[in-house]
N, C-alpha and C. Protein backbone atom coordinates (compact mmCIF):
# COMPACT_ATOMS: atom_id res chain seq x y z
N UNK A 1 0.84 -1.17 0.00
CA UNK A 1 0.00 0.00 0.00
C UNK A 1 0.90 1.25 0.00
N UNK A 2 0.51 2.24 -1.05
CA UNK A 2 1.24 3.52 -0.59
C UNK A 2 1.48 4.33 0.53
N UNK A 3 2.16 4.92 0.66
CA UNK A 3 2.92 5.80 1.88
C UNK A 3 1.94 6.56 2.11
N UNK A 4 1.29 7.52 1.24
CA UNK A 4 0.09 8.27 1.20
C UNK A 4 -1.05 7.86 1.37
N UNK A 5 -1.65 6.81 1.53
CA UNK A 5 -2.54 6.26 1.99
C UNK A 5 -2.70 5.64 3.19
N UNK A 6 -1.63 5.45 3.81
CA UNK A 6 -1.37 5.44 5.22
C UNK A 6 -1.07 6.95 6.00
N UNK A 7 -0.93 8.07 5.45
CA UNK A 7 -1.10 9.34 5.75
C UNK A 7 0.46 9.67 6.07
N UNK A 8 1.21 8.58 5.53
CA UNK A 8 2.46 9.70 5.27
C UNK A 8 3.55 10.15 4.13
N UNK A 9 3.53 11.38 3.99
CA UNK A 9 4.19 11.76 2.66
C UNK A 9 5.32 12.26 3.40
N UNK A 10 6.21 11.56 2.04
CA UNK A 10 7.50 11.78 2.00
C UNK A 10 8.06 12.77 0.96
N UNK A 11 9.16 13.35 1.39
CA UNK A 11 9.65 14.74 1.26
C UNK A 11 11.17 14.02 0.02
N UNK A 12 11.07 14.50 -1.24
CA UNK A 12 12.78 14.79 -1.51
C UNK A 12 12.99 15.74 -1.39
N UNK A 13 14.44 15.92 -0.59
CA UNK A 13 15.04 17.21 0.16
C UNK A 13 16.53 17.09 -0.80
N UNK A 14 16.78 18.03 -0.98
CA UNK A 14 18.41 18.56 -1.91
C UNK A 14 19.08 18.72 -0.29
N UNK A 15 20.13 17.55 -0.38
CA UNK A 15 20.68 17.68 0.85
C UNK A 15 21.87 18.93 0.79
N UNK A 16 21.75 19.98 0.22
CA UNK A 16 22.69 20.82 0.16
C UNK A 16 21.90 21.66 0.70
N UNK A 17 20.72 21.97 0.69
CA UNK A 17 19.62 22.40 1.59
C UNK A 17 19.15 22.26 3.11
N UNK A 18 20.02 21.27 3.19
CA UNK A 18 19.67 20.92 4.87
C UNK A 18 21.36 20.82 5.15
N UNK A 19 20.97 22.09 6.72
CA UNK A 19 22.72 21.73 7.53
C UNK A 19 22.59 20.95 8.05
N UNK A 20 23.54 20.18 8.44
CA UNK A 20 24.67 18.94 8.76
C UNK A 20 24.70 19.56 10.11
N UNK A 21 24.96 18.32 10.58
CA UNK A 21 24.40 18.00 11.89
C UNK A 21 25.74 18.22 12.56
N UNK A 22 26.01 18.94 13.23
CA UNK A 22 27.37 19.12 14.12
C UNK A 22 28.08 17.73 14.92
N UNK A 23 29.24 17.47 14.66
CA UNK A 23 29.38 16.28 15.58
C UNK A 23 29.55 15.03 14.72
N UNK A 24 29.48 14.00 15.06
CA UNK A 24 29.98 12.71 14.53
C UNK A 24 28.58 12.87 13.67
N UNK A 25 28.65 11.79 12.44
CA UNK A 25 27.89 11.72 11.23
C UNK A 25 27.45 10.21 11.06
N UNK A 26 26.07 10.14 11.84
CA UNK A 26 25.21 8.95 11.46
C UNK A 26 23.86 8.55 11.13
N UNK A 27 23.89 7.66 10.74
CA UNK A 27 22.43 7.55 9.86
C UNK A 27 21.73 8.11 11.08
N UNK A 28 21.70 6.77 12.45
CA UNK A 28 20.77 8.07 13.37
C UNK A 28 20.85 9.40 13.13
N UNK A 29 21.80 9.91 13.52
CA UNK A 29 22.09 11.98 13.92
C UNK A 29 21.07 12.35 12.22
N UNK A 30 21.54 11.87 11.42
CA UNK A 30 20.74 12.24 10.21
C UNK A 30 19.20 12.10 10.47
N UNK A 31 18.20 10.90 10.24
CA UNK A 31 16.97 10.97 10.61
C UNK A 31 16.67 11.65 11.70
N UNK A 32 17.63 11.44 13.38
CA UNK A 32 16.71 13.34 13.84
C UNK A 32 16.54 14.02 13.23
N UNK A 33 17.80 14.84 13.05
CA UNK A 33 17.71 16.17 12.49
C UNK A 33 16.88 16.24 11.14
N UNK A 34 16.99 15.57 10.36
CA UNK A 34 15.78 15.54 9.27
C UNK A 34 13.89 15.34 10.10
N UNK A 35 14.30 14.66 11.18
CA UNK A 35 12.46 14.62 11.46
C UNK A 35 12.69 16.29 12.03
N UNK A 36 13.45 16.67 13.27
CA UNK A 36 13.16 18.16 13.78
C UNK A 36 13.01 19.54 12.68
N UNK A 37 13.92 19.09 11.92
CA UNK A 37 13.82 20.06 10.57
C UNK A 37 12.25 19.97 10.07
N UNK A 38 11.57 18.99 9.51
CA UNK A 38 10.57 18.66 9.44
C UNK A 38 9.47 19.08 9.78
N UNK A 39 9.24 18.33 11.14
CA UNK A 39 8.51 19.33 12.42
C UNK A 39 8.25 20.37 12.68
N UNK A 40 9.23 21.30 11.98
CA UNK A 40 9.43 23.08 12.19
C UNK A 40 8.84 23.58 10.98
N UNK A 41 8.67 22.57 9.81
CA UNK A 41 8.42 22.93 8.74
C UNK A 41 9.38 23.89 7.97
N UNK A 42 10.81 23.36 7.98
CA UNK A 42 11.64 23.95 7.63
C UNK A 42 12.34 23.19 6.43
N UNK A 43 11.96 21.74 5.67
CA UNK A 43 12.43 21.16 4.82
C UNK A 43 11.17 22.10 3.28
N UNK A 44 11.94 22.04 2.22
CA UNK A 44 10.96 22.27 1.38
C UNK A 44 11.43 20.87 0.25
N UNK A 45 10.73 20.32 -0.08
CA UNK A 45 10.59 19.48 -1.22
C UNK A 45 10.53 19.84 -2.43
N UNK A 46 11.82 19.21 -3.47
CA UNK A 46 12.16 19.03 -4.52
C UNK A 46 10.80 18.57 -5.12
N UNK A 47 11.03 19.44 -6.90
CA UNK A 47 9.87 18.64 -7.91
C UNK A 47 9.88 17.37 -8.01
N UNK A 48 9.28 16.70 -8.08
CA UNK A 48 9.22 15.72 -8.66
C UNK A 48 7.93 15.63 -9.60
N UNK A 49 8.45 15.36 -10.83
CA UNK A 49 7.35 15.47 -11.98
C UNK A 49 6.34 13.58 -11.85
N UNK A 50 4.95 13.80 -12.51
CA UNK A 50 4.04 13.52 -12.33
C UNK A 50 4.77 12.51 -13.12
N UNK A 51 4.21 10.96 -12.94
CA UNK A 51 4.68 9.63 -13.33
C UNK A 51 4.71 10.09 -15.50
N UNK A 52 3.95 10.63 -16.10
CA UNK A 52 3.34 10.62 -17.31
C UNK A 52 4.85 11.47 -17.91
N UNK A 53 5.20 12.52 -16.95
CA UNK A 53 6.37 13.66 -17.41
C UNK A 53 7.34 12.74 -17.07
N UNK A 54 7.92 12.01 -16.30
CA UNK A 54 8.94 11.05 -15.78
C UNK A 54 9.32 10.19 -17.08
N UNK A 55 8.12 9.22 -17.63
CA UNK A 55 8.03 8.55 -18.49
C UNK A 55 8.35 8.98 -20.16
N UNK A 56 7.41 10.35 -20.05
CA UNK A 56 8.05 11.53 -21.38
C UNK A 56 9.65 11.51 -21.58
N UNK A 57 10.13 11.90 -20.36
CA UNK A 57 11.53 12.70 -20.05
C UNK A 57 12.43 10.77 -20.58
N UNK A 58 11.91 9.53 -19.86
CA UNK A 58 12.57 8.47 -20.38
C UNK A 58 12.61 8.14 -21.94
N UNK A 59 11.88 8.35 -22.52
CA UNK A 59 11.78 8.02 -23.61
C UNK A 59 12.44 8.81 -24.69
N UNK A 60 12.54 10.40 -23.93
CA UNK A 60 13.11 10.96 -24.41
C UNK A 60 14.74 10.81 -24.64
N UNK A 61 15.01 10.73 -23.05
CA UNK A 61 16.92 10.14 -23.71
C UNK A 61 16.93 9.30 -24.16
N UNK A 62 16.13 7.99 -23.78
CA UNK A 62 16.39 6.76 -24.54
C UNK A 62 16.64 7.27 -26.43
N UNK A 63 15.65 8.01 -26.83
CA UNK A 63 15.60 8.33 -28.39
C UNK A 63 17.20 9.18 -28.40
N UNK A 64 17.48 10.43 -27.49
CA UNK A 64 18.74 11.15 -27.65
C UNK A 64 19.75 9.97 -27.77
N UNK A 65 19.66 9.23 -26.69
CA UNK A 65 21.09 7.96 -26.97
C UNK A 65 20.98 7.16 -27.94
N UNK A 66 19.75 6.69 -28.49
CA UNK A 66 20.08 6.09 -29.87
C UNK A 66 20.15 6.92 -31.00
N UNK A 67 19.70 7.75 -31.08
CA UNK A 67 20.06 8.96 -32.34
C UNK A 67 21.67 8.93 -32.39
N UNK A 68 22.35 9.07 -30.89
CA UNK A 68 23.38 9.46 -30.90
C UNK A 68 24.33 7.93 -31.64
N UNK A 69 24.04 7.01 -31.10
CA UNK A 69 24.29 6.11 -31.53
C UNK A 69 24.63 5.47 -33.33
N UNK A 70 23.19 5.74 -33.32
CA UNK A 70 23.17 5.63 -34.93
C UNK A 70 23.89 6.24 -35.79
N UNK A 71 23.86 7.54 -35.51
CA UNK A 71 25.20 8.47 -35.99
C UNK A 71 26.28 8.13 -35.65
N UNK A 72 26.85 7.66 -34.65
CA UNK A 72 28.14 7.05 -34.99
C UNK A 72 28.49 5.80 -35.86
N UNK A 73 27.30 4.99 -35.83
CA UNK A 73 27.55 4.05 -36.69
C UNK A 73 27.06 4.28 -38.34
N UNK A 74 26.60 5.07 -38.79
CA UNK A 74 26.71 6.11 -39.94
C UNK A 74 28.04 6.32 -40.62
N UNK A 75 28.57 7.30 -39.68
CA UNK A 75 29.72 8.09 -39.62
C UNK A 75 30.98 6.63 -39.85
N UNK A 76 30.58 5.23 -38.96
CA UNK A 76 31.66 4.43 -39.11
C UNK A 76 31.63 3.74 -40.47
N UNK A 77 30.40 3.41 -41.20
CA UNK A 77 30.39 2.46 -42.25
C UNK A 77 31.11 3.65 -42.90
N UNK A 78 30.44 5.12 -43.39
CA UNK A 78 31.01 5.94 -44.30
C UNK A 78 32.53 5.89 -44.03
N UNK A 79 33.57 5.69 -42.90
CA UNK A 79 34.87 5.60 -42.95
C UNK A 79 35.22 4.17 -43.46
N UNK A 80 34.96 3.02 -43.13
CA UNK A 80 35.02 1.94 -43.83
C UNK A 80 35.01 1.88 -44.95
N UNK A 81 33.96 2.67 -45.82
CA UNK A 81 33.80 2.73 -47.05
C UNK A 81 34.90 3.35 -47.56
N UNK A 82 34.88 4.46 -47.14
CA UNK A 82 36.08 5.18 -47.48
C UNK A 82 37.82 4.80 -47.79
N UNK A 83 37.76 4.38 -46.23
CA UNK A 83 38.96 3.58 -46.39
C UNK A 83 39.40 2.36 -47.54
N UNK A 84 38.29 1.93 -47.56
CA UNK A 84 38.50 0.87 -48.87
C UNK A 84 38.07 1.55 -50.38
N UNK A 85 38.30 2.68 -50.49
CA UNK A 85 38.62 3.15 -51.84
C UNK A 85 36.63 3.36 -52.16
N UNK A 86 35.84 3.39 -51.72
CA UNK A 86 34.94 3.12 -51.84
C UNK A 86 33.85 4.86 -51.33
N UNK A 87 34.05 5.93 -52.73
CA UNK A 87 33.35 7.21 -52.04
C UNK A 87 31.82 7.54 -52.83
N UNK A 88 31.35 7.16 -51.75
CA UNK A 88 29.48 7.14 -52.27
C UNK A 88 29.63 8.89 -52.34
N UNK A 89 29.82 9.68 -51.83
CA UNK A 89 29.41 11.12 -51.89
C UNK A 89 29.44 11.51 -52.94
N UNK A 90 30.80 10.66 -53.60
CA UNK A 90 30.71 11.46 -55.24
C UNK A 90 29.81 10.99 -56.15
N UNK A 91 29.07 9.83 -55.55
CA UNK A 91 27.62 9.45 -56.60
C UNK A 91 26.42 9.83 -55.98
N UNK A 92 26.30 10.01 -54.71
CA UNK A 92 25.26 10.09 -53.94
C UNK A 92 25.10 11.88 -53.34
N UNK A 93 24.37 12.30 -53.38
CA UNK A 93 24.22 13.51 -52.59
C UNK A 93 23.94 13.19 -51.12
N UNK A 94 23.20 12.39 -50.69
CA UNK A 94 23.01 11.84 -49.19
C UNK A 94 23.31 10.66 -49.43
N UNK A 95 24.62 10.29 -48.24
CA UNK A 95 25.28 9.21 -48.40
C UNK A 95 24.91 7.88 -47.44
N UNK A 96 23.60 8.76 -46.71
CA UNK A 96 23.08 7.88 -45.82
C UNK A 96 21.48 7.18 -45.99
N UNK A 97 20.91 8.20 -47.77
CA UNK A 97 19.55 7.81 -48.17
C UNK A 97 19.36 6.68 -48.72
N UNK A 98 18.12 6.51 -49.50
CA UNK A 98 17.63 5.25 -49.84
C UNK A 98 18.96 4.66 -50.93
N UNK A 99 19.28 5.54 -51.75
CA UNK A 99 20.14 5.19 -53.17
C UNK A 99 21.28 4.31 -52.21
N UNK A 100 21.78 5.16 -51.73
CA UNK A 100 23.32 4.78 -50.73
C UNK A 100 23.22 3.37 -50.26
N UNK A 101 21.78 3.64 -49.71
CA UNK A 101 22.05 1.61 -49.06
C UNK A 101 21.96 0.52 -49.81
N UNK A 102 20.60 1.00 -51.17
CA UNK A 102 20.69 0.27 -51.90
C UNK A 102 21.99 -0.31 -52.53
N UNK A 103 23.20 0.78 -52.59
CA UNK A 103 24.32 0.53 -53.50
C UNK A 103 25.45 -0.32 -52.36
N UNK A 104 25.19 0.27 -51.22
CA UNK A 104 25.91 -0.59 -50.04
C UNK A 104 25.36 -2.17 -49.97
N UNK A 105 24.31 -2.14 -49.92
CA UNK A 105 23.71 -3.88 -50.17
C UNK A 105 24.46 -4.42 -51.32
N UNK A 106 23.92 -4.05 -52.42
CA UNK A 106 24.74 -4.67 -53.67
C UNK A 106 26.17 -4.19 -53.64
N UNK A 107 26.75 -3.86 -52.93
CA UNK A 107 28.33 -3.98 -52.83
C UNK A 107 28.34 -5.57 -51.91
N UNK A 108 27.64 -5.40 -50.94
CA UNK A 108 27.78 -6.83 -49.80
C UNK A 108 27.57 -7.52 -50.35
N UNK A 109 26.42 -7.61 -51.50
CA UNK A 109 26.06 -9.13 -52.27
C UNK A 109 27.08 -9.49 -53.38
N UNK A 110 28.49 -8.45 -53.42
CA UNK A 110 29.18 -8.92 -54.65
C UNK A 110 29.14 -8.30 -55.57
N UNK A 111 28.34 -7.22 -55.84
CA UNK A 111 28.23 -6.87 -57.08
C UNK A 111 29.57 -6.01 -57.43
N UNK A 112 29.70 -5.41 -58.45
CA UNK A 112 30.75 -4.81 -58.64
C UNK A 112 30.32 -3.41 -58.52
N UNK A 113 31.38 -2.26 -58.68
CA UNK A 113 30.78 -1.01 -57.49
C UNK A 113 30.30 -0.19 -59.54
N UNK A 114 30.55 -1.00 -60.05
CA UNK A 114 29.90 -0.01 -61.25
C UNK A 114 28.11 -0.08 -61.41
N UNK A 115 28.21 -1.26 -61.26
CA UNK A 115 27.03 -2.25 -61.37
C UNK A 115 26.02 -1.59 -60.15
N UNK A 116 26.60 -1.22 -58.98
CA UNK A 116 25.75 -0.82 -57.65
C UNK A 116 25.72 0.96 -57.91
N UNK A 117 26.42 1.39 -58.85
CA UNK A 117 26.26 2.60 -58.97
C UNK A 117 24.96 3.04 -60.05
N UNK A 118 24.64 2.48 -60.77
CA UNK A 118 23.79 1.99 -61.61
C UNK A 118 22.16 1.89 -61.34
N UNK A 119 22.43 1.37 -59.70
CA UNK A 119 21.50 0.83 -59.57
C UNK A 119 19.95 2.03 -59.13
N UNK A 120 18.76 1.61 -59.52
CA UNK A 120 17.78 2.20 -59.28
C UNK A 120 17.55 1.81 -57.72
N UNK A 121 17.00 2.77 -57.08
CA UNK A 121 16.07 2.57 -55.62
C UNK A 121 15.36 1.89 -55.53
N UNK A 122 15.18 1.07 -54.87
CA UNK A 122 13.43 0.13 -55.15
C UNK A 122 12.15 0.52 -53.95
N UNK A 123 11.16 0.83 -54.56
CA UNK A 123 10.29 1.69 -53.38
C UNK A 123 10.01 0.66 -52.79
């Protein structure tokens, strides 16, 4: 059962916000002084966004880290290519669109790079 339904809510506190307890440093000395702070109504609680914004905000880096991702592995085939004598830019205007992969597939299947330069897009 939730905390709140038993009638008690809990506080995130930015512990740079609460002074430190004079004296030796322990979990006890901590929970006093966090309940007396409390008590006085002297803690204020950090946002915490609503489960729906939490979930937004995940999905969101998850997409930033694979974007980021993908672009590096972009960036790596185009050096591979490169390195092996192999420069789509000078046939391709986007070296990462439909034409490009098509011509990267038929390079993998063997073809010869005249033959994949040649080649039409297939919708």
């Amino acid at each position: 059962m939730p905390l709140e339904k038993q009638g008690i809510y809990a506080l995130v506190v930015n512990a740079r916000h609460v002074k430190q307890v004079p004296g030796r440093k322990t979990d006890l000395a901590d929970a006093q002084w966090l309940a007396i702070l409390a008590r006085s109504g002297l803690l204020r609680g950090s946002f915490v966004p609503p489960r729906d914004l939490r979930t937004l905000r995940l999905i969101s880096r998850q997409m930033q880290k694979l974007t980021g991702i993908l672009s590096g592995e972009k960036n790596r085939m185009h050096k591979v290519l490169t390195d092996g004598g192999i420069r789509l830019a000078v046939v391709v205007s986007d070296i990462h669109g439909k034409s490009a992969r098509e011509m990267v597939k038929g390079l993998l299947r063997g073809e010869t790079p005249n033959r994949c330069c040649n080649m039409p897009a297939n919708d």
